[in-house]
C-alpha atoms as a PDB file:
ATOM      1  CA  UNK A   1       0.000   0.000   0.000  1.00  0.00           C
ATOM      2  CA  UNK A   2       2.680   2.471   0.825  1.00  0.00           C
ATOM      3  CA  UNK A   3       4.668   1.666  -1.837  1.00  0.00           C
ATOM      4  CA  UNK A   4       1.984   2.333  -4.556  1.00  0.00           C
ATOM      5  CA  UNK A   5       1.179   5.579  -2.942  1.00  0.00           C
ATOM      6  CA  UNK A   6       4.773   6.521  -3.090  1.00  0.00           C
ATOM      7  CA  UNK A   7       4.737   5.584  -6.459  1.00  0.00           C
ATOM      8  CA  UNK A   8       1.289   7.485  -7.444  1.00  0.00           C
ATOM      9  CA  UNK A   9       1.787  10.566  -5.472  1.00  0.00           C
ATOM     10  CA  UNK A  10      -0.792   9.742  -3.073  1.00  0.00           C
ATOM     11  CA  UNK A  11      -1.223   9.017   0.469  1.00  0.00           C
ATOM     12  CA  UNK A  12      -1.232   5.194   1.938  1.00  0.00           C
ATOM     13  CA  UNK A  13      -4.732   6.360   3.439  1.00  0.00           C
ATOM     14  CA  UNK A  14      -6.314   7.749   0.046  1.00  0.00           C
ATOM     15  CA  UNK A  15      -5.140   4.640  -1.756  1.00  0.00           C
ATOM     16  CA  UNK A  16      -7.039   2.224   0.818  1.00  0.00           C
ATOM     17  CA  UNK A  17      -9.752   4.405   0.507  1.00  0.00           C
ATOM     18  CA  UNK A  18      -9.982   4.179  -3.241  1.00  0.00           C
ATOM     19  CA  UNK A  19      -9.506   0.194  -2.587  1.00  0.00           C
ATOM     20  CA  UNK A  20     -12.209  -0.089  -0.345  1.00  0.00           C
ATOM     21  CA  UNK A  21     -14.415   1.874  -3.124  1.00  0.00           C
ATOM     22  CA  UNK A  22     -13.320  -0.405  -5.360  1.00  0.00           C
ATOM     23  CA  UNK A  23     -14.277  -3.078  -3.214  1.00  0.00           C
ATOM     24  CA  UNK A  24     -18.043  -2.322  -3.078  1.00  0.00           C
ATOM     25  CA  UNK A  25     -18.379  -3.634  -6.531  1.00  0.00           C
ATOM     26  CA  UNK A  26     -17.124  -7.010  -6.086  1.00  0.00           C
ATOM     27  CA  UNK A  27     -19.428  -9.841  -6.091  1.00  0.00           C
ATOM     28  CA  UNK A  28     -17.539 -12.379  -4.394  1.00  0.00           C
ATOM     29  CA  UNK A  29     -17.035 -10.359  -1.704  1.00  0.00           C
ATOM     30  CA  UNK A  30     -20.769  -9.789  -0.811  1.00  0.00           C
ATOM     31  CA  UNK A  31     -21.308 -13.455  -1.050  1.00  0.00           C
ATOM     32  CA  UNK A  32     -18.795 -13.706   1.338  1.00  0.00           C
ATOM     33  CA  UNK A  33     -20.341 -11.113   3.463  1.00  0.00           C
ATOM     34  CA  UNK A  34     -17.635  -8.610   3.164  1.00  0.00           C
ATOM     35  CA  UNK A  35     -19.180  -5.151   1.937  1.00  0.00           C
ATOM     36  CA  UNK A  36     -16.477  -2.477   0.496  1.00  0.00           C
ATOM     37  CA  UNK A  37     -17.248   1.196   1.185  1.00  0.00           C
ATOM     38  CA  UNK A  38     -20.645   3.030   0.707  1.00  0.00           C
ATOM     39  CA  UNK A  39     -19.892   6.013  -1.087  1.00  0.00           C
ATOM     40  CA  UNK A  40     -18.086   4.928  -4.303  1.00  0.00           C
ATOM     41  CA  UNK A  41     -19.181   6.982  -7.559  1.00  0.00           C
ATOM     42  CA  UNK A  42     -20.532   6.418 -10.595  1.00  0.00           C
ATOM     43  CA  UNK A  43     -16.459   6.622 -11.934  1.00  0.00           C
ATOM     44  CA  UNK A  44     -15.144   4.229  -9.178  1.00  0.00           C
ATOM     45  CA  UNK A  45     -17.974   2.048 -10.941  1.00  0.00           C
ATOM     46  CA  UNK A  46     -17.049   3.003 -14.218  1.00  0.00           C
ATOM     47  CA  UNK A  47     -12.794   2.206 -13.964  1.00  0.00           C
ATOM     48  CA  UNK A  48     -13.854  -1.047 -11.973  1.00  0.00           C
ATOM     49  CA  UNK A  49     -16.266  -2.387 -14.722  1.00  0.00           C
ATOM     50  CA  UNK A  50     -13.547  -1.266 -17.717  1.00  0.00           C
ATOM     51  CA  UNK A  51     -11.032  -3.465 -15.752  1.00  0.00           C
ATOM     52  CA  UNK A  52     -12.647  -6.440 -15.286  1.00  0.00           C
ATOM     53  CA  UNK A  53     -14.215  -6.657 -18.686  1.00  0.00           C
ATOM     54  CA  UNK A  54     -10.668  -6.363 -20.112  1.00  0.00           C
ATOM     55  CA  UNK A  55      -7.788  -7.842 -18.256  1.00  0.00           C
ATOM     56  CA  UNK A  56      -5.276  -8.276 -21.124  1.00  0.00           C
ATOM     57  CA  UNK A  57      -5.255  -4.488 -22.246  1.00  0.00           C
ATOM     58  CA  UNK A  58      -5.354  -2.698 -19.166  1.00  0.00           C
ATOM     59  CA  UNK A  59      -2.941  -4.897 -17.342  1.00  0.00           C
ATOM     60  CA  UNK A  60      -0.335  -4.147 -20.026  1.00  0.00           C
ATOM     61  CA  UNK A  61      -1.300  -0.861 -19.775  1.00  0.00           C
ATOM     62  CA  UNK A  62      -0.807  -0.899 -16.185  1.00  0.00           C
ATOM     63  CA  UNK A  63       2.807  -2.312 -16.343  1.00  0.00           C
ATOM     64  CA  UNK A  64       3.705   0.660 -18.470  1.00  0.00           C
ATOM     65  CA  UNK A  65       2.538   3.152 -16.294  1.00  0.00           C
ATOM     66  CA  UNK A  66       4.197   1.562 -13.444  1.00  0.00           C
ATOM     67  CA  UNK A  67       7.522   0.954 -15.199  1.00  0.00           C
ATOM     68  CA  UNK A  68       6.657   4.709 -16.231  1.00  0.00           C
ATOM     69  CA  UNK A  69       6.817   5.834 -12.897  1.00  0.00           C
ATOM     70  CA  UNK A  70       9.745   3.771 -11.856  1.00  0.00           C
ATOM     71  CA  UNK A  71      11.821   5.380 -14.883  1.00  0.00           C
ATOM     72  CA  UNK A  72      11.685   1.919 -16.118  1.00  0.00           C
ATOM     73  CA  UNK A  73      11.616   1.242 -20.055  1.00  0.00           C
ATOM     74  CA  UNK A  74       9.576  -2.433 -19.800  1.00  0.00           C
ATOM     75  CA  UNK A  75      10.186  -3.289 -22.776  1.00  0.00           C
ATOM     76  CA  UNK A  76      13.998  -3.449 -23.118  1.00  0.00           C
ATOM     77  CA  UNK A  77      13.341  -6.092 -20.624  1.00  0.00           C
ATOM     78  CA  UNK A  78      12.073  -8.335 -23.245  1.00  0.00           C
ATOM     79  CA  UNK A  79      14.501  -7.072 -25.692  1.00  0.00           C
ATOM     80  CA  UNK A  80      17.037 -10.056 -25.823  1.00  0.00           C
ATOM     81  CA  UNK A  81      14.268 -12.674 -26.584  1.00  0.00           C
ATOM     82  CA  UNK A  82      13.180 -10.101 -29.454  1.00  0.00           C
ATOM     83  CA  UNK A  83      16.453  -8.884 -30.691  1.00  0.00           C
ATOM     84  CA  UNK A  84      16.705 -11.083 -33.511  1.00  0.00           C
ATOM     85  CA  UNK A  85      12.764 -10.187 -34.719  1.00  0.00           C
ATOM     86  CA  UNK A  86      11.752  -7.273 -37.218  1.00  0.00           C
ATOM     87  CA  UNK A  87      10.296  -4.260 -35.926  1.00  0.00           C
ATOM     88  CA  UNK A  88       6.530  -4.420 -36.213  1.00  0.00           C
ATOM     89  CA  UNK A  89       3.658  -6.216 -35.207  1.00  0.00           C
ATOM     90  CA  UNK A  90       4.862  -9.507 -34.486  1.00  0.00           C
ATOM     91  CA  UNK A  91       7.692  -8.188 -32.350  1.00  0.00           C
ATOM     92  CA  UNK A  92       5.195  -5.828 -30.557  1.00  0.00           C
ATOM     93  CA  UNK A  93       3.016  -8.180 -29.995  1.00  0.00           C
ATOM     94  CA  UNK A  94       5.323 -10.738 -28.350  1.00  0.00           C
ATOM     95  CA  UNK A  95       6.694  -8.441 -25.729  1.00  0.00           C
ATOM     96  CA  UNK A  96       2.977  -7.322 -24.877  1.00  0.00           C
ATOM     97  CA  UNK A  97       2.080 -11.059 -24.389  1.00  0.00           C
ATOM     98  CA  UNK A  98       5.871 -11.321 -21.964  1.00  0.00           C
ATOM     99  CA  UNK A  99       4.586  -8.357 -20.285  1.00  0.00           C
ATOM    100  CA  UNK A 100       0.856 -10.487 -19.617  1.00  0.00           C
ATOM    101  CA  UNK A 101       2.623 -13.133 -18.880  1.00  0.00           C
ATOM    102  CA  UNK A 102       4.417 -11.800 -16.106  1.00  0.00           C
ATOM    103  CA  UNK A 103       1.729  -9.416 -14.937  1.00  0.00           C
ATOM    104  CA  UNK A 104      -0.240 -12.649 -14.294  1.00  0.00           C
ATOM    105  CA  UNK A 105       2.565 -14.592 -12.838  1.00  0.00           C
ATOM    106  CA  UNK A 106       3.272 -12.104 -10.293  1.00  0.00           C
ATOM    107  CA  UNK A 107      -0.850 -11.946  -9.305  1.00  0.00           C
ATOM    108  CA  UNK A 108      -1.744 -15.023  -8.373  1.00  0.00           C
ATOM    109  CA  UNK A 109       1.843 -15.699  -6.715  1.00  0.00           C
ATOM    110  CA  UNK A 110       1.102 -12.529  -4.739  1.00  0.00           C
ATOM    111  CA  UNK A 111      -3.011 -13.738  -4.206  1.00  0.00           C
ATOM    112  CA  UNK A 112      -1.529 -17.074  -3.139  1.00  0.00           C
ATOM    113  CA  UNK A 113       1.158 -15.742  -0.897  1.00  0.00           C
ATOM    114  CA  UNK A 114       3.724 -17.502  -2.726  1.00  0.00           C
ATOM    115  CA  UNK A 115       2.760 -20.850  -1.687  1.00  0.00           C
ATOM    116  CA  UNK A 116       0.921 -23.972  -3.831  1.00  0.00           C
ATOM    117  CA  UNK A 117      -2.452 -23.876  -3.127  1.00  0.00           C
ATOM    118  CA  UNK A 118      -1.966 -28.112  -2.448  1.00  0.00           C
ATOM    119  CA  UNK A 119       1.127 -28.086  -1.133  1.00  0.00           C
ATOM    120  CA  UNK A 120       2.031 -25.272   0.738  1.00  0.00           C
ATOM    121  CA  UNK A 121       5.320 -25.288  -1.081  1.00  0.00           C
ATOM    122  CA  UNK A 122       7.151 -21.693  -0.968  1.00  0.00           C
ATOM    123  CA  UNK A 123       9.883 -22.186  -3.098  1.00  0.00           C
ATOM    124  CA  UNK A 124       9.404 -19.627  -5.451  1.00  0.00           C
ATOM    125  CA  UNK A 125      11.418 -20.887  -8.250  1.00  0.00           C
ATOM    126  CA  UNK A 126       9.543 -24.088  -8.132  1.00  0.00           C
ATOM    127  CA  UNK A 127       6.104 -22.336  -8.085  1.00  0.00           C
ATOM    128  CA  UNK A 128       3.846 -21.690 -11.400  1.00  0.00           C
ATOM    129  CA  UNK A 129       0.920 -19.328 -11.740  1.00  0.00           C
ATOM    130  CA  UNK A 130      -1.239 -22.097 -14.186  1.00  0.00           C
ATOM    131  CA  UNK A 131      -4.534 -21.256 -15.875  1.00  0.00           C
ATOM    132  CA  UNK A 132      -7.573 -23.215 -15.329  1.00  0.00           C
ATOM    133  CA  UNK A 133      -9.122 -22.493 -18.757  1.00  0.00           C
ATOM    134  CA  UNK A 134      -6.265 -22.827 -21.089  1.00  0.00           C
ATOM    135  CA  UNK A 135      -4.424 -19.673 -22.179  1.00  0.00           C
ATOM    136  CA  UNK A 136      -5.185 -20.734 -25.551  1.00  0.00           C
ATOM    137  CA  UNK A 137      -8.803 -21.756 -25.202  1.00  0.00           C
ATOM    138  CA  UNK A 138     -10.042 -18.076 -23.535  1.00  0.00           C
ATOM    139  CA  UNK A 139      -8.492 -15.078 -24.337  1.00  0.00           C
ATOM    140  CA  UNK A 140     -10.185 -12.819 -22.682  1.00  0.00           C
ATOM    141  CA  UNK A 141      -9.350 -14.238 -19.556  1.00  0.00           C
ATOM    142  CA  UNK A 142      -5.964 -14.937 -19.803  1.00  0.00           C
ATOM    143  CA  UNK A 143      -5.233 -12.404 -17.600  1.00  0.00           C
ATOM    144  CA  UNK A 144      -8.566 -12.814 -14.852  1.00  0.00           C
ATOM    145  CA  UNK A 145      -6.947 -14.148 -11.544  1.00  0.00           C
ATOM    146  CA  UNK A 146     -10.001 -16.244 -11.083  1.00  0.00           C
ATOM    147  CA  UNK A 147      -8.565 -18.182 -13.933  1.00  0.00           C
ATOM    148  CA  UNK A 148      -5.477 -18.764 -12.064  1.00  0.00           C
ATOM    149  CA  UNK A 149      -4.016 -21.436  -9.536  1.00  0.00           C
ATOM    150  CA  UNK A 150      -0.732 -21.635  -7.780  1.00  0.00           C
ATOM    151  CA  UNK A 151       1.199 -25.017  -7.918  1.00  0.00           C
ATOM    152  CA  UNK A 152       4.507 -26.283  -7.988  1.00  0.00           C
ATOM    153  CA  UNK A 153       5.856 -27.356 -10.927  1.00  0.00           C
ATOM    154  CA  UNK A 154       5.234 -31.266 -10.617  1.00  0.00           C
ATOM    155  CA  UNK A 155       1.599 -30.821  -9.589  1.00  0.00           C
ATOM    156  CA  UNK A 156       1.435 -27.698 -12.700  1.00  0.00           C
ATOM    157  CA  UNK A 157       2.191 -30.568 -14.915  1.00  0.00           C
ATOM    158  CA  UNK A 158      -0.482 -33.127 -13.726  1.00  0.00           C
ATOM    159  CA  UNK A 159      -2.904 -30.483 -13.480  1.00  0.00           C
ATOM    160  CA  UNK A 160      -2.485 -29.588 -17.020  1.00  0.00           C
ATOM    161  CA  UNK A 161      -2.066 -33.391 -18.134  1.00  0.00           C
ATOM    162  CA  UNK A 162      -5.618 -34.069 -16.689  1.00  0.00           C
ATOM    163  CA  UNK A 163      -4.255 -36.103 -13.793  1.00  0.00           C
ATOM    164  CA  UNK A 164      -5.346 -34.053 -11.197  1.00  0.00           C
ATOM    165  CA  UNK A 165      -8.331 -31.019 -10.645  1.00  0.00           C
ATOM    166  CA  UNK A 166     -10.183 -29.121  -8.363  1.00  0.00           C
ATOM    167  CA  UNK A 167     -13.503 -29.132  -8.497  1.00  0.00           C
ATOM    168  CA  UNK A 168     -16.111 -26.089  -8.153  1.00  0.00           C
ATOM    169  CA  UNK A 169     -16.280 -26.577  -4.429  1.00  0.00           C
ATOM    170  CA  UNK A 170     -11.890 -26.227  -4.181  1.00  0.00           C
ATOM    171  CA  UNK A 171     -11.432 -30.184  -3.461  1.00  0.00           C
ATOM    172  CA  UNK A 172      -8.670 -31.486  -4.821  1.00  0.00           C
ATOM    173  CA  UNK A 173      -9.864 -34.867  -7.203  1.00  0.00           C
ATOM    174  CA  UNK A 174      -7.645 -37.404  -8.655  1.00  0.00           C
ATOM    175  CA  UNK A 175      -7.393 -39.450 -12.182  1.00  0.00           C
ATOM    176  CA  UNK A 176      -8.330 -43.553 -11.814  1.00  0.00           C
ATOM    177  CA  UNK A 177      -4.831 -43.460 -13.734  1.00  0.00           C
ATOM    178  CA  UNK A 178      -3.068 -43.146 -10.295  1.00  0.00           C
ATOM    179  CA  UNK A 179      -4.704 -46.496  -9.321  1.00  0.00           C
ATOM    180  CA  UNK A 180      -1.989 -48.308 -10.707  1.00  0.00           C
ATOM    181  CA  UNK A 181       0.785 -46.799  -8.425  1.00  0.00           C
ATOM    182  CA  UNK A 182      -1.457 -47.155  -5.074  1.00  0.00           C
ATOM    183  CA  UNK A 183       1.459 -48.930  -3.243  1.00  0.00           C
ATOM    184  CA  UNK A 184       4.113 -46.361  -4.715  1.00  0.00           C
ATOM    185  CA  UNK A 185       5.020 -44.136  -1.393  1.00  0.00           C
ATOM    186  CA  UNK A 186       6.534 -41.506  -3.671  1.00  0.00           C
ATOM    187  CA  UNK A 187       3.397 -41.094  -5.599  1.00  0.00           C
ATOM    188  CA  UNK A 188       1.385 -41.289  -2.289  1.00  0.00           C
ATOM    189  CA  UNK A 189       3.908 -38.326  -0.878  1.00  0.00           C
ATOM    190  CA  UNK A 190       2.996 -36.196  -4.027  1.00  0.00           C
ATOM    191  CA  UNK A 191      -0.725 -37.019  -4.976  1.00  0.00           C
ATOM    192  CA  UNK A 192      -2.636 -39.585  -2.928  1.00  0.00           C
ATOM    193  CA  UNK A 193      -2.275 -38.229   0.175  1.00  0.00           C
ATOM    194  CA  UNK A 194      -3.676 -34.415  -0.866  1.00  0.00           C
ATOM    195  CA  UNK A 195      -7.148 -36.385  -2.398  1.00  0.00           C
ATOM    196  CA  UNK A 196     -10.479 -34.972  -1.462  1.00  0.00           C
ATOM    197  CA  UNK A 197      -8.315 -32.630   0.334  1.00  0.00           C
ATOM    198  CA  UNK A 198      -9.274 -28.675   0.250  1.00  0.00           C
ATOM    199  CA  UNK A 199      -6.849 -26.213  -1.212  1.00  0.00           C
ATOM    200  CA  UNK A 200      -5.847 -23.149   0.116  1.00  0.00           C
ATOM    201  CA  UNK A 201      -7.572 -20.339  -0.967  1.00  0.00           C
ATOM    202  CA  UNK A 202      -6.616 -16.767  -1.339  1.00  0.00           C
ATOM    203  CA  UNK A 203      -7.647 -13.639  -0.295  1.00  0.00           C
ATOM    204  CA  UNK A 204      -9.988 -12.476  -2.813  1.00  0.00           C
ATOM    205  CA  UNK A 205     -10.189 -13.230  -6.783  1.00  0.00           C
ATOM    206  CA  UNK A 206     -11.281 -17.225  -5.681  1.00  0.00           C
ATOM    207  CA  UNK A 207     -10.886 -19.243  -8.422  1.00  0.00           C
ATOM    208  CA  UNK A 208     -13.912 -18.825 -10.805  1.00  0.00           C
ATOM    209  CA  UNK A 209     -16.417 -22.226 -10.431  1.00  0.00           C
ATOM    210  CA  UNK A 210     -17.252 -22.244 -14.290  1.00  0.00           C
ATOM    211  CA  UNK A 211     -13.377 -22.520 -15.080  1.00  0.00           C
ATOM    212  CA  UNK A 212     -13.193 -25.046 -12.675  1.00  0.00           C
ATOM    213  CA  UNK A 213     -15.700 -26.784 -14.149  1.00  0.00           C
ATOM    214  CA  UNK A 214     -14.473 -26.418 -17.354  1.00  0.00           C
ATOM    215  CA  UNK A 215     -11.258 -28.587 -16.390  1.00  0.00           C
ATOM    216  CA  UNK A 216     -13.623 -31.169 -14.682  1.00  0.00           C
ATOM    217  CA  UNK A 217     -14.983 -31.534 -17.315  1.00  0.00           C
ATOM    218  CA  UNK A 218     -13.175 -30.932 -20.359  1.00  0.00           C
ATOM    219  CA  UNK A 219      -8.975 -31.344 -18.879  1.00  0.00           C
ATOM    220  CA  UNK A 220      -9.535 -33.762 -16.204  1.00  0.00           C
ATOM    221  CA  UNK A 221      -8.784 -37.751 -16.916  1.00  0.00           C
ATOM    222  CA  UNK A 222     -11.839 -39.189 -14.940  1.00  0.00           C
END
């Protein structure tokens, strides 16, 4: 909080207060019975419903105003995977999709409090910020944290193989392919012994039930 006031001009005090405006909009807070504050305006409304309805632009946007601020040029920070590419479209359009990829990578590490939500591994090298709904499959919400899990890399892997999900209701379910390695203690260590288990959930942005369900249904190897 005090750092993005620093950064913004602003004091740590205004910027909660904004938050908390920001706040009254968000559904899955009332369900949870958590109310924001009551006298957000019609443009509190208005930047809230822009952002959500368009992750992918106004993320990237946001890393260049930040990097902005910090005297930061963000995209010489992709330059040495882009070097050898033309100037253009292509090239442009690769360092945007870096710059998505790390703005996401960094939320739901930060939403998870660097820790697998099966695990509790906090090993941040070993850590992956996976989507639920492939990148591929939903563009426009590749960037939504509620699309978003954080697992270590093994578990990343079975996740996206099918081997392993978590249904609508955040248990953790495993493939009848694991049936075959019942008496293997390594495999118990790493998958048996987390099923029908709850994962840990974050803060806020909980992972979005029709993206789980879309892995139940379409991902997962029942």
């Amino acid at each position: 909080m005090i750092e993005v006031a620093n950064l913004i001009g602003r004091t740590p005090s205004s910027v909660a207060f904004k938050l908390g405006n920001f706040g009254s909009f968000d559904p899955e807070l009332k369900k949870r019975g958590i109310v924001g504050l009551t006298n957000a305006g019609k443009l509190d409304k208005e930047i809230w419903d822009e952002f959500n309805a368009d992750w992918d632009s106004l993320a990237y946007e946001s890393e260049l105003l930040i990097n902005e601020k910090l005297n930061r040029q963000i995209k010489e920070d992709f330059q040495i995977e882009t070097s050898k590419m033309p100037i253009g479209k292509e090239k442009e359009r690769l360092v945007r999709t870096r710059v998505n990829q790390s703005f996401f990578r960094a939320s739901i590490l930060s939403l998870y409090n660097q820790k697998c939500c099966i695990t509790g591994l906090s090993i941040p090298d070993l850590l992956i910020a996976i989507h639920i709904v492939p990148w591929s499959k939903d563009e426009k919400n590749r960037l939504n944290p509620r699309n978003g899990l954080c697992l270590n890399a093994i578990h990343d892997r079975a996740f996206d193989k099918g081997l392993i999900t978590v249904t609508p209701d955040y248990t953790i379910k495993l493939s009848r392919n694991f049936a075959d390695y019942a008496n293997d203690a390594t495999v118990y260590d790493f998958f048996l012994k987390y099923k029908n288990q709850k994962i840990s959930l974050p803060d806020k942005f909980y992972p979005d039930k029709e993206f789980l369900s879309f892995h139940n249904e379409i991902v997962f190897r029942k």
